[in-house]
Every structure is written in structure tokens, then in C-alpha cells.
Protein backbone atom coordinates (compact mmCIF):
# COMPACT_ATOMS: atom_id res chain seq x y z
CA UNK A 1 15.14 -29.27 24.62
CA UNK A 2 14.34 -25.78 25.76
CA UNK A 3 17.62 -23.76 25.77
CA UNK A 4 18.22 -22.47 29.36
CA UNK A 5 21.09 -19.53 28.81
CA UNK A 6 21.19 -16.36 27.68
CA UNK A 7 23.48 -13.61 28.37
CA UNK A 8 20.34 -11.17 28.81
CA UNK A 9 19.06 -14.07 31.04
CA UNK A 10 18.79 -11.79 34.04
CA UNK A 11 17.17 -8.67 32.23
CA UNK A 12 14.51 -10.82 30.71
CA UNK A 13 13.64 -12.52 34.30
CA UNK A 14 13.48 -8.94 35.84
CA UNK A 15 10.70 -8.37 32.95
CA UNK A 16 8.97 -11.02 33.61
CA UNK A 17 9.08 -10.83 37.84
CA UNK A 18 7.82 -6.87 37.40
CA UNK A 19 5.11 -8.41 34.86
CA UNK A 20 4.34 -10.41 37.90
CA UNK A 21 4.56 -7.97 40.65
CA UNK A 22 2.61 -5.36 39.11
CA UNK A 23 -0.16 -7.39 37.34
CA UNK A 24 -3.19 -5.14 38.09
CA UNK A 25 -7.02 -5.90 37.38
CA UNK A 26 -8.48 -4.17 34.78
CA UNK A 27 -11.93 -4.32 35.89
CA UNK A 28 -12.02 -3.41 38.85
CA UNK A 29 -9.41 -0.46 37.83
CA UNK A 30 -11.79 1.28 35.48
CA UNK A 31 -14.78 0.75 38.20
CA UNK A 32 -12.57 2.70 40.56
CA UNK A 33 -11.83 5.44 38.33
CA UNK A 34 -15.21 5.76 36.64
CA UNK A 35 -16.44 6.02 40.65
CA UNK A 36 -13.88 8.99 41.23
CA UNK A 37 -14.40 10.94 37.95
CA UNK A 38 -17.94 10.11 36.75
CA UNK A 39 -18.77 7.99 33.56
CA UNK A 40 -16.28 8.43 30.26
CA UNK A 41 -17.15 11.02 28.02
CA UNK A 42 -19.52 13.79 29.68
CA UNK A 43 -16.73 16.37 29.55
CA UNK A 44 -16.33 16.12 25.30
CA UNK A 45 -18.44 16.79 22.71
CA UNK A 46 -19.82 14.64 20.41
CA UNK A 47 -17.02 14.90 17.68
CA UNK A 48 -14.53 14.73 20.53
CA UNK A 49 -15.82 11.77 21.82
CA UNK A 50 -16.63 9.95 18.29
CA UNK A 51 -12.30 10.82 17.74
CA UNK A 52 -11.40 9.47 21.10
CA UNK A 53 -13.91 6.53 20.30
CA UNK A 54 -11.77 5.71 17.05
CA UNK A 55 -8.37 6.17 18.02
CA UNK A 56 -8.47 3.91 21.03
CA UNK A 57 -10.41 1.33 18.06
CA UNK A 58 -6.72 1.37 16.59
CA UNK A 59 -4.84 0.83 19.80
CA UNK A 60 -7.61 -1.47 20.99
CA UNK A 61 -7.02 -3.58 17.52
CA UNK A 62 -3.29 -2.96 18.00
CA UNK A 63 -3.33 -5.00 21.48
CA UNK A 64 -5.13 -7.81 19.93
CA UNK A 65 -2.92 -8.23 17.12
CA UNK A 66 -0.07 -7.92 20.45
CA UNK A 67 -2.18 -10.20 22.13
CA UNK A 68 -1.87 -13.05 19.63
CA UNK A 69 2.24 -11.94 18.50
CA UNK A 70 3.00 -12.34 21.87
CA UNK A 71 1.31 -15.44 22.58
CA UNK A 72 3.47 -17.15 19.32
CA UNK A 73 6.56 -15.47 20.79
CA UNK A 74 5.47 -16.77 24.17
CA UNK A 75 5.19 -20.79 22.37
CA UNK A 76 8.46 -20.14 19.23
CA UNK A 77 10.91 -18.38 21.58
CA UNK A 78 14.03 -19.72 23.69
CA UNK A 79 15.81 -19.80 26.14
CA UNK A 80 13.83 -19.50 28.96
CA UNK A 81 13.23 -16.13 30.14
CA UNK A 82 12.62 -14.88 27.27
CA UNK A 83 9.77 -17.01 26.86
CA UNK A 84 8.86 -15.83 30.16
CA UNK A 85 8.85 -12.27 29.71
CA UNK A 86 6.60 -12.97 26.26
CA UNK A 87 4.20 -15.10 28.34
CA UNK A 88 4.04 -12.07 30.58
CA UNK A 89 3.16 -9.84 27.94
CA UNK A 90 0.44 -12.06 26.60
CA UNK A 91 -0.94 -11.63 30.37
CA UNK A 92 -0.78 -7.78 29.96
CA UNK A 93 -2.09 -7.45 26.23
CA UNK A 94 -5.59 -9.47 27.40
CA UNK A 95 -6.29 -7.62 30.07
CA UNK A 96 -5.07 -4.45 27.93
CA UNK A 97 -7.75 -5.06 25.70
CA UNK A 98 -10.29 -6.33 27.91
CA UNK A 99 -10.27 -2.94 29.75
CA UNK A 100 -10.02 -1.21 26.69
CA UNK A 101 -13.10 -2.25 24.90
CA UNK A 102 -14.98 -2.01 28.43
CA UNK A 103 -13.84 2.00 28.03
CA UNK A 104 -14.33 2.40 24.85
CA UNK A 105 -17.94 1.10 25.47
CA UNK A 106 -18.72 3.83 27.67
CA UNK A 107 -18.75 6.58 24.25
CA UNK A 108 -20.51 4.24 22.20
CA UNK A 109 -19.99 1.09 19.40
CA UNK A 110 -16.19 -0.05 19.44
CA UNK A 111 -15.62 0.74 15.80
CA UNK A 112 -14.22 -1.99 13.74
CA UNK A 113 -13.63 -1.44 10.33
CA UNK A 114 -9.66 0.19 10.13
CA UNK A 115 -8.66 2.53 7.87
CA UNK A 116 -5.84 1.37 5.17
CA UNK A 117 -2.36 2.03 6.45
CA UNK A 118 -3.38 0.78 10.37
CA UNK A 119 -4.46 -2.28 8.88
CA UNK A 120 -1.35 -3.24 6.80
CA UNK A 121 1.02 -1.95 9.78
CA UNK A 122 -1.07 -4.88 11.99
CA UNK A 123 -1.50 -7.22 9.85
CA UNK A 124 1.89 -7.39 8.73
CA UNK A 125 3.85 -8.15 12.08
CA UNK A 126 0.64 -10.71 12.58
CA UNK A 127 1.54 -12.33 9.50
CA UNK A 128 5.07 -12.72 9.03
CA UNK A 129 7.17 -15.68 10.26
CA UNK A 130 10.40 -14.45 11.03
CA UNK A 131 10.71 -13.62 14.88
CA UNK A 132 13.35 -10.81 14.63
CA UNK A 133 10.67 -9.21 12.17
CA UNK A 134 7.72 -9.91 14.84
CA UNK A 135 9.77 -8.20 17.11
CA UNK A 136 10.78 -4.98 15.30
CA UNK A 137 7.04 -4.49 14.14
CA UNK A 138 5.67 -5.30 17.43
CA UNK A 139 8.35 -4.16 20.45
CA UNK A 140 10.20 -1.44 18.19
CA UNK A 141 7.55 0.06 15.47
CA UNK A 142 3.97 -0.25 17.34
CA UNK A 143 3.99 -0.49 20.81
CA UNK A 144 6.29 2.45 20.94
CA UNK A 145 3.28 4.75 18.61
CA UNK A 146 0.90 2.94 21.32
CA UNK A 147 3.18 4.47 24.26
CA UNK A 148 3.41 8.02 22.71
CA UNK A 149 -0.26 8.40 22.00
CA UNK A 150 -1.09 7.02 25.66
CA UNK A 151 1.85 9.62 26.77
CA UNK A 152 -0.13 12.72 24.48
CA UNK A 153 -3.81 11.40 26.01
CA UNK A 154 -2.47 11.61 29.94
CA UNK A 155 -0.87 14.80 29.94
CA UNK A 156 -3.43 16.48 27.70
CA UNK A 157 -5.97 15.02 29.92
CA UNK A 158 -8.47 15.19 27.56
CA UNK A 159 -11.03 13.27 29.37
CA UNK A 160 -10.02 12.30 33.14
CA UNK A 161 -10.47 8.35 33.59
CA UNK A 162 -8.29 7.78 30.24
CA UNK A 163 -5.92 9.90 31.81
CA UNK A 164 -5.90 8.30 35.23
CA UNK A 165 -6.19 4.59 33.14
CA UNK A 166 -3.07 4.95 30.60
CA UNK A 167 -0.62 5.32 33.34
CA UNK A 168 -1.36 1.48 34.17
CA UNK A 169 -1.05 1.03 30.14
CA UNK A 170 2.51 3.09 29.73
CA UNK A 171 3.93 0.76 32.64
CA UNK A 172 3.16 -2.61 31.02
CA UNK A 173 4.41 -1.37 27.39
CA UNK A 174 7.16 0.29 28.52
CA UNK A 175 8.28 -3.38 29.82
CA UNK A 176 7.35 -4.77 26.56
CA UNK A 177 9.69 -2.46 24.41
CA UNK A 178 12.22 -3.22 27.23
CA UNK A 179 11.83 -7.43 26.37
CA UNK A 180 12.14 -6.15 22.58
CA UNK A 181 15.46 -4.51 23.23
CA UNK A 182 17.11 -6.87 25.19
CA UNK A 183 16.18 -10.27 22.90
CA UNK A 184 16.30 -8.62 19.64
CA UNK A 185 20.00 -8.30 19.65
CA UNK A 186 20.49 -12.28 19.82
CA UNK A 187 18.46 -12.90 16.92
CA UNK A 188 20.55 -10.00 15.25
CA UNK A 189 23.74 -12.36 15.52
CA UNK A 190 22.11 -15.52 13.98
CA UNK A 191 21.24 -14.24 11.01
CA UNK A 192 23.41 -14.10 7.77
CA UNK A 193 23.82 -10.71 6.02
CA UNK A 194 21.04 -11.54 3.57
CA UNK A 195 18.47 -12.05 6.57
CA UNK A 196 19.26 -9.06 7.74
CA UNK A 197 19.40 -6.75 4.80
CA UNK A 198 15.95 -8.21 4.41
CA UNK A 199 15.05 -7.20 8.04
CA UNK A 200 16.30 -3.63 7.23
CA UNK A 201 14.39 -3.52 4.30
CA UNK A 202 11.08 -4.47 5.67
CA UNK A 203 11.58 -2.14 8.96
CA UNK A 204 11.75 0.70 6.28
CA UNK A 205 8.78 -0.38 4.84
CA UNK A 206 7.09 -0.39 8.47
CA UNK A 207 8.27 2.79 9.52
CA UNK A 208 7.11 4.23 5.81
CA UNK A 209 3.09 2.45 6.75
CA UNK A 210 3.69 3.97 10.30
CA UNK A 211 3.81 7.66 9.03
CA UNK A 212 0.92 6.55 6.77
CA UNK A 213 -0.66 5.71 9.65
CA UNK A 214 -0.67 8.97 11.55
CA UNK A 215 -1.66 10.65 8.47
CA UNK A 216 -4.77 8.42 8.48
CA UNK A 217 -4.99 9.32 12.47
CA UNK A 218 -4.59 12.73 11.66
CA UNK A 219 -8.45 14.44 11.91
CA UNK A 220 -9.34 12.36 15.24
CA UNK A 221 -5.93 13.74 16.94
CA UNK A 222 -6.56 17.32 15.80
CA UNK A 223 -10.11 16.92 17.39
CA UNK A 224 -8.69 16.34 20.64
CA UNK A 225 -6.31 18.73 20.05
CA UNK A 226 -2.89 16.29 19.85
CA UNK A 227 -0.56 17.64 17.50
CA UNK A 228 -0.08 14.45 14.61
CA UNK A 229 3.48 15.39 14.51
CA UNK A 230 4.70 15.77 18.24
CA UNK A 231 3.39 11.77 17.75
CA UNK A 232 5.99 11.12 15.33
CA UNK A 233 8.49 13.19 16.96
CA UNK A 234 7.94 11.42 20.65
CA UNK A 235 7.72 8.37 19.60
């Protein structure tokens, strides 16, 4: 039987009604901004626009691999509205990367091949079975990296419908760390002190593949002139 309490109960419903009161389409969003500021990419250069191209290929990769987390959470998790707020987020992370790749198509071929350290940081949330460890990669380790760099792009501006576009982005994962936060702390409890010295552990290792991570995103920031650590620092 599906558990129906938690004391969070009413934080994880108010997730999951703004997830419903602010759904937005992500088609016809982009059409209205490429109408107001012209088609993607005629303001950059070439090497700014092959940099932009590859670091939205991370994020873009990064919201399928949140895509399918979330959906997992969405069918493992209890009580209630916590599965609700996760099968709100798999709403968001679809039409996340729908929109994304639509953008991305505008500079050219969504790249697809990812360099080292952004694979293992992906693939290793996707992978692992533990939900408090599916949690801390996904709510707590990327989608906060994913906010920062959307943060960096918008108020840099560096090319005017990406700007306009990641405000619609930062809203939905800011409400997705928010579900992290709140359930994350129930899972905490049930676990014995072995669990979670192994939790600890692999966060560390996470965090370590994170910086790695930045390093690899390093030249394609620089190009579009985002300083690699004011990334680390924000997020």
C-alpha cells in the first residue's frame, strides 16, 4: 500500500501544485522568443557558438539522464507527494530537453559524444540503486551546476533567446532542488550508520567528478567569457 504521510507532506504538494501551475510549453516558448530576437546564434562567432553548442550538449544530456532519475523516483518513491512532486519533475525534464535540443539545433549538430568526467558524474546517479544516492547526485550535485551555469548564461546574456529561455529553466530546477531538500532528510533517518557513511563517501566522490567536470568545461566557458570558477563558487 502506498504510504500516505509525511511530515514534509505539505512542502512536497506545494512542489508539485507550482509544477502544475506554471507548466509552460516549450515550443511555442522558443517560437516566441526566436520571433522577438531573431534566430539563435547570429550575434557569436563561430567558436562562440561551437562552445555554447557543447555546453548546452552537457546540460541537454544532463536533463535526460534527470528525465529518466526522475521518472524511477516518480515509480520507487512514497508517500504520496513525494511521488507527486517527482512525477512533476519528470513533466519538466521532457519538455526541458525537448526545447533544448530544438535550441541547440538552431547553431548546428547536437553534439553527442561527452567528455570523461561529465559522463561518469551522469552515469553514476543513472546507475545506482540507492534513492538517497539518486537524490544527492541528481537534486544536490547536478541540477544545482545546471542552475548556476543557466544563472552565468542569463546575466551574461551572451546570446539573447538563451537568455530570455533559461529563466523558464531556473524556475523548474529551482523546484527540483527544493523536492531534493525536503525528502532527502527522511531517507537520512532510515538508514543505519554504515548506509550513510557510504552515502558520504560516494557524495565526495561526486563532488571530486563535479570539479573534474568544470575543468573539462573549462575552454567552452572561457569562450563565452564565464569565469570556470565563479561556477564552482555559485553553485
Amino acid at each position: 500500500m502506498l504510504d500516505l504521510v509525511d511530515p514534509t507532506d505539505e512542502r512536497l504538494a506545494n512542489i508539485y501544485r507550482k509544477g502544475q501551475k506554471h507548466a509552460w510549453d516549450g515550443e511555442a516558448v522558443l517560437a516566441d522568443l526566436v520571433a522577438k530576437h531573431g534566430r539563435p546564434g547570429e550575434n557569436l562567432t563561430g567558436a562562440q557558438s561551437d562552445a555554447l553548442r557543447h555546453l548546452l550538449a552537457v546540460i541537454l544530456w544532463g536533463e535526460l539522464t534527470a528525465w529518466r532519475v526522475s521518472a524511477e523516483l516518480a515509480f520507487r518513491i512514497e508517500p504520496l507527494e513525494a511521488k507527486l512532486a517527482a512525477t512533476s519533475q519528470v513533466h519538466d525534464e521532457a519538455r526541458h530537453f525537448r526545447t533544448l535540443r530544438d535550441y541547440i539545433t538552431f547553431l548546428g549538430d547536437v553534439p553527442r559524444a561527452l567528455p570523461e568526467a561529465t559522463t561518469r558524474v551522469l552515469t553514476a546517479t543513472l546507475g545506482v540503486r540507492s534513492l538517497a544516492k539518486k537524490i544527492v547526485g541528481m537534486h544536490l550535485v547536478i541540477e544545482p551546476m545546471a542552475l548556476t551555469i543557466f544563472h552565468m548564461l542569463r546575466e551574461a546574456r551572451v546570446e539573447p533567446v538563451l537568455a530570455d529561455l533559461v529563466g523558464y529553466l531556473e524556475r523548474d530546477e529551482a523546484r527540483h532542488v527544493a523536492f531534493g531538500v525536503l525528502h532527502l532528510p527522511s531517507l537520512l533517518r532510515a538508514m543505519s550508520p554504515v548506509e550513510t557513511a557510504d552515502l558520504w563517501l560516494w557524495e565526495f566522490r561526486e563532488v571530486a567528478a563535479q570539479l573534474r567536470m568544470v575543468r573539462e568545461l573549462e575552454p567552452h566557458l572561457r569562450a563565452l567569457g564565464l569565469d570556470p570558477r565563479r561556477v564552482v563558487d555559485v553553485g
